[in-house]
Protein backbone atom coordinates (compact mmCIF):
# COMPACT_ATOMS: atom_id res chain seq x y z
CA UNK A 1 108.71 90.32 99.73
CA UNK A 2 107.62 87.37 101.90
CA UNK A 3 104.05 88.42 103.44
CA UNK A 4 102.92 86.22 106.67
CA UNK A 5 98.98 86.34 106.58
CA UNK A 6 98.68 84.81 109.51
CA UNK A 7 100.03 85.84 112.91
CA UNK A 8 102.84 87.46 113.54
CA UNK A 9 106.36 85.45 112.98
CA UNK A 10 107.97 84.58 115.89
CA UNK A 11 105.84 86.35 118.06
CA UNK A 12 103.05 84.43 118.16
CA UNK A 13 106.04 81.82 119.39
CA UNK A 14 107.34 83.80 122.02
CA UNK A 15 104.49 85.58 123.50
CA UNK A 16 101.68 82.91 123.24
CA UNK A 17 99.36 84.65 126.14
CA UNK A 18 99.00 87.81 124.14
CA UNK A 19 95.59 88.47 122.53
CA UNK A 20 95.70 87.25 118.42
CA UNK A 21 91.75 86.07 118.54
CA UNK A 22 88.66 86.46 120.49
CA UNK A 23 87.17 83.04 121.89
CA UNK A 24 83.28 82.69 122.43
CA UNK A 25 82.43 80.83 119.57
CA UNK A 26 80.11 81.68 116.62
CA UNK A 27 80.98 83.42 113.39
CA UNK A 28 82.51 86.18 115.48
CA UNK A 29 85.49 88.71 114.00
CA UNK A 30 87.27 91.55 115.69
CA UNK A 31 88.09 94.12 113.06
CA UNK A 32 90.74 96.75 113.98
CA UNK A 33 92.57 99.89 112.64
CA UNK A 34 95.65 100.87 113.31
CA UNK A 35 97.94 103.99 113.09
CA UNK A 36 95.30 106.86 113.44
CA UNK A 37 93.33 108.97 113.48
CA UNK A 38 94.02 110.67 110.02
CA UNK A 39 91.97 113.62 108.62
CA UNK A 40 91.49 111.65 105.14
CA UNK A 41 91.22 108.31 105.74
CA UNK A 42 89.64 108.18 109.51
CA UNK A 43 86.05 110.20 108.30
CA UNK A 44 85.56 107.45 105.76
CA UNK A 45 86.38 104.66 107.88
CA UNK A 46 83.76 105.91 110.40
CA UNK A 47 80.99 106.99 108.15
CA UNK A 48 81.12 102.86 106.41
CA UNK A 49 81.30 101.18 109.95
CA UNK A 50 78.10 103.61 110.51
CA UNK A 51 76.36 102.10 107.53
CA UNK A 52 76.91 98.80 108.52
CA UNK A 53 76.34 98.91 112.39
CA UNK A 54 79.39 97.76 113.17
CA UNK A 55 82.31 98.75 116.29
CA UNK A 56 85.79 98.29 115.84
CA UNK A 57 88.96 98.70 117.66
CA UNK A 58 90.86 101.61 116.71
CA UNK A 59 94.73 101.47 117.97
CA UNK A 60 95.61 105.27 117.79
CA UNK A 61 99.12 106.70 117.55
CA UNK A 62 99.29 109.34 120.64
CA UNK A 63 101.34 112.07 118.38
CA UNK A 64 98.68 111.59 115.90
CA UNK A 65 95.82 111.60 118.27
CA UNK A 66 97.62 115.40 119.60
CA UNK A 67 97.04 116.26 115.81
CA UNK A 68 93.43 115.47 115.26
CA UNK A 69 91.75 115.12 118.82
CA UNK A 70 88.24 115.71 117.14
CA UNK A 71 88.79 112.54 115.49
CA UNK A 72 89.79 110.86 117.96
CA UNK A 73 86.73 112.41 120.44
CA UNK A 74 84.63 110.81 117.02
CA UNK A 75 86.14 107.48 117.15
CA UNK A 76 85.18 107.38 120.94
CA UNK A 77 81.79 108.89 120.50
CA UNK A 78 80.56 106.65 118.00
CA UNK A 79 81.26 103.29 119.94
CA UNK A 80 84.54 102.09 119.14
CA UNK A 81 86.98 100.59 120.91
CA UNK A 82 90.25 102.47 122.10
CA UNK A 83 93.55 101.15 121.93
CA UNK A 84 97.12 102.33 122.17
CA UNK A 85 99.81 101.92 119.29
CA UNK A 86 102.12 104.30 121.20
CA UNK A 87 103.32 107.52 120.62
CA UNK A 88 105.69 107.09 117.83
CA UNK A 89 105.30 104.29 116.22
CA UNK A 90 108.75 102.84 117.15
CA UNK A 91 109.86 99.81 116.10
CA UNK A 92 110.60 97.73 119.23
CA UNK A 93 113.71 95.22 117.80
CA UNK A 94 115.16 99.05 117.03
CA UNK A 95 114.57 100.78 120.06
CA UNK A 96 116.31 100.44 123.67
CA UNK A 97 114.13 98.92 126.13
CA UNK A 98 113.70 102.45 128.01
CA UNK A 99 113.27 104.24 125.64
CA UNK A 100 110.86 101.89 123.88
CA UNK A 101 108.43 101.41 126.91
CA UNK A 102 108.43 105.05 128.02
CA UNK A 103 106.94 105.97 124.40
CA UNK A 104 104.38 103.38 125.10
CA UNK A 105 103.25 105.05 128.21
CA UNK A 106 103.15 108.31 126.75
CA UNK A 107 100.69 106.76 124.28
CA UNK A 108 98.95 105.37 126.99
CA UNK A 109 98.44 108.33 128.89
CA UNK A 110 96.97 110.17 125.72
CA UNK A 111 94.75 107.40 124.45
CA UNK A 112 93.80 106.10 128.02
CA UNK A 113 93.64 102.45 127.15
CA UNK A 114 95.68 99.65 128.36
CA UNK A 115 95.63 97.57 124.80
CA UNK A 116 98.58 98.01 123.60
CA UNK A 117 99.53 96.73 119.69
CA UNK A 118 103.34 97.14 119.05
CA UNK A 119 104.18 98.93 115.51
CA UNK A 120 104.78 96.34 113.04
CA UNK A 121 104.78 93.51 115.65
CA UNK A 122 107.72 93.86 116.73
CA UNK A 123 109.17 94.03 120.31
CA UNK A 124 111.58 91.98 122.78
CA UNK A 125 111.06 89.87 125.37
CA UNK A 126 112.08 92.54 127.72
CA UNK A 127 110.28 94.99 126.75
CA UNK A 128 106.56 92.84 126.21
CA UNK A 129 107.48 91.89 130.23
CA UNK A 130 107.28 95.30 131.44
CA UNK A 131 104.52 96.30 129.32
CA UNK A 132 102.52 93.18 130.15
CA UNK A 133 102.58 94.09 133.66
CA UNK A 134 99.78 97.12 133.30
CA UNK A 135 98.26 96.77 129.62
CA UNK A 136 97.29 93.90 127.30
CA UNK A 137 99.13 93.53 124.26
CA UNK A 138 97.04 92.57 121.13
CA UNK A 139 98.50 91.08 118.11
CA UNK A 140 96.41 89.71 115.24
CA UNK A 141 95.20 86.60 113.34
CA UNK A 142 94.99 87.91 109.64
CA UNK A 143 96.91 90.58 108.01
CA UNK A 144 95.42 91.06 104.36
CA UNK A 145 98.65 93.76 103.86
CA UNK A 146 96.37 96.92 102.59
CA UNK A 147 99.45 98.64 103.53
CA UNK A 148 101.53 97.03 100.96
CA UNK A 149 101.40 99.46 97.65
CA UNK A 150 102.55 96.25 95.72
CA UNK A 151 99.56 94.46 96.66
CA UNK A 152 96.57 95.94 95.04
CA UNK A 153 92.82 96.30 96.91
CA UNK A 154 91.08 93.13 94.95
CA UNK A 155 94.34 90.75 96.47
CA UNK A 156 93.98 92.45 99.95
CA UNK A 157 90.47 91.77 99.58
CA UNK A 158 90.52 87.86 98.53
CA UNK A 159 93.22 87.41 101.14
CA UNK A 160 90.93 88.77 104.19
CA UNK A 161 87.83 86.52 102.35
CA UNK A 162 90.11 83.31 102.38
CA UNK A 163 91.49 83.65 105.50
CA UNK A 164 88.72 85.01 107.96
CA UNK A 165 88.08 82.41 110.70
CA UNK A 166 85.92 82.03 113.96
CA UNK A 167 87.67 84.40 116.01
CA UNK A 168 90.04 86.35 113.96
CA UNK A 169 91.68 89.83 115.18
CA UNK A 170 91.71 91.19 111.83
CA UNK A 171 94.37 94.53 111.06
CA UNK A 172 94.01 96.94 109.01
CA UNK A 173 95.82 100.75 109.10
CA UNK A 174 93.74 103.75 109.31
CA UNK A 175 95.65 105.82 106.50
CA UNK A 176 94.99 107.70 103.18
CA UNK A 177 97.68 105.02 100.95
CA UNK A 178 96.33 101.79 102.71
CA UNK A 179 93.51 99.82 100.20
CA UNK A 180 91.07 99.64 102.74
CA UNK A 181 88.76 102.16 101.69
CA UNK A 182 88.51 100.55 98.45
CA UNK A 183 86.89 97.36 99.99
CA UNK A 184 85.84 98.03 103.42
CA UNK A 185 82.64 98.18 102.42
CA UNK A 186 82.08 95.27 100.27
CA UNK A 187 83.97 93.55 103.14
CA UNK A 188 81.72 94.26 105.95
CA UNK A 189 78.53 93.78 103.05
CA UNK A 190 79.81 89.94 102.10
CA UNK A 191 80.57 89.20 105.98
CA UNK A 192 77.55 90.34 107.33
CA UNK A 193 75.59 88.32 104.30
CA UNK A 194 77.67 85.43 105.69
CA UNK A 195 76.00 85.45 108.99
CA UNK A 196 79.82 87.06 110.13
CA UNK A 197 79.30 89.10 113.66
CA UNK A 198 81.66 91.91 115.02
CA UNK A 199 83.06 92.50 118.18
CA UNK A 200 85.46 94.64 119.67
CA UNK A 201 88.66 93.90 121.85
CA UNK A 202 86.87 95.62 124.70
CA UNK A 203 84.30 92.77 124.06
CA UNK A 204 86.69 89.96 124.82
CA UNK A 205 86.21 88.40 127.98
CA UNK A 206 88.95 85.63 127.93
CA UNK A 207 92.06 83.83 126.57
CA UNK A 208 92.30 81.93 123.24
């Protein structure tokens, strides 16, 4: 498997005004979840950013959001960020263009947030047009791949501690069989130490 750390391949290419890092300066990193809320994974996720004082941006999936709407009240309640992944995780390249963006407005409509992060990356030109017209669509600068079951939590780990810089939209997938929850905390621990800030993608106030 060939894993691209970095941002997205070719999007980053073809849609160079969507959001992949925050600008501002300063040890600054945006730290985001995506594909929740989940009744396993989402508590724990909450309870560590808790401990550490820090907001995140959590890009909920709007079947999933029908399925646990406590969770998603929590995620709200507590300070985070809000942002749409759609409402079934399609994969864009896969989908027709109608069909596509009218599962991105349903998300929308259930999450009420106009960031929008396509599933997997993935979408055509066509398709990031219409979106773009009414939400911003947020990519990322560093994928550490806690998704990836052949990648085990001390490699996701070292990848995200390499590869942090100023401004990086960090993913990571709010899920019981992503690594996450095995280093999440000794992530946000060694950042912090590091003199490493968080902000959200409600925070962000420009283009990079």
């Amino acid at each position: 498997m060939i894993r691209n750390y970095r941002r997205p391949m070719p999007a980053a290419l073809i849609y160079p005004e969507a959001l992949y890092t925050v600008s501002g300066g300063g040890r600054r990193l945006c730290l985001t979840f995506d594909d929740g809320p989940d009744p396993e994974s989402t508590p724990r996720i909450l309870d560590i950013l808790a401990s550490h004082g820090v907001k995140a941006t959590f890009f909920c999936t709007g079947s999933r959001v029908l399925a646990s709407p406590g969770l998603f009240a929590r995620i709200a309640s507590e300070g985070h960020a809000i942002g749409n992944h759609g409402f079934s995780h399609l994969n864009g390249l896969k989908t027709p263009v109608r069909t596509y963006c009218a599962d991105v407005f349903r998300g929308r409509d259930i999450t009420c947030s106009n960031l929008f992060r396509p599933p997997y990356g993935r979408l055509r030109v066509r398709q990031y047009r219409i979106l773009e017209r009414s939400m911003r669509i947020v990519f990322w600068d560093i994928m550490p791949y806690d998704f990836d079951m052949d990648l085990d939590a001390d490699a996701s780990y070292n990848i995200l501690i390499r590869r942090i810089r100023p401004g990086s939209v960090i993913v990571l997938h709010d899920k019981p069989a992503s690594t996450v929850l095995k280093y999440l905390d000794r992530f946000l621990e060694k950042a912090q130490s590091d003199g490493w800030t968080f902000v959200t993608v409600d925070d962000y106030s420009g283009r990079s």
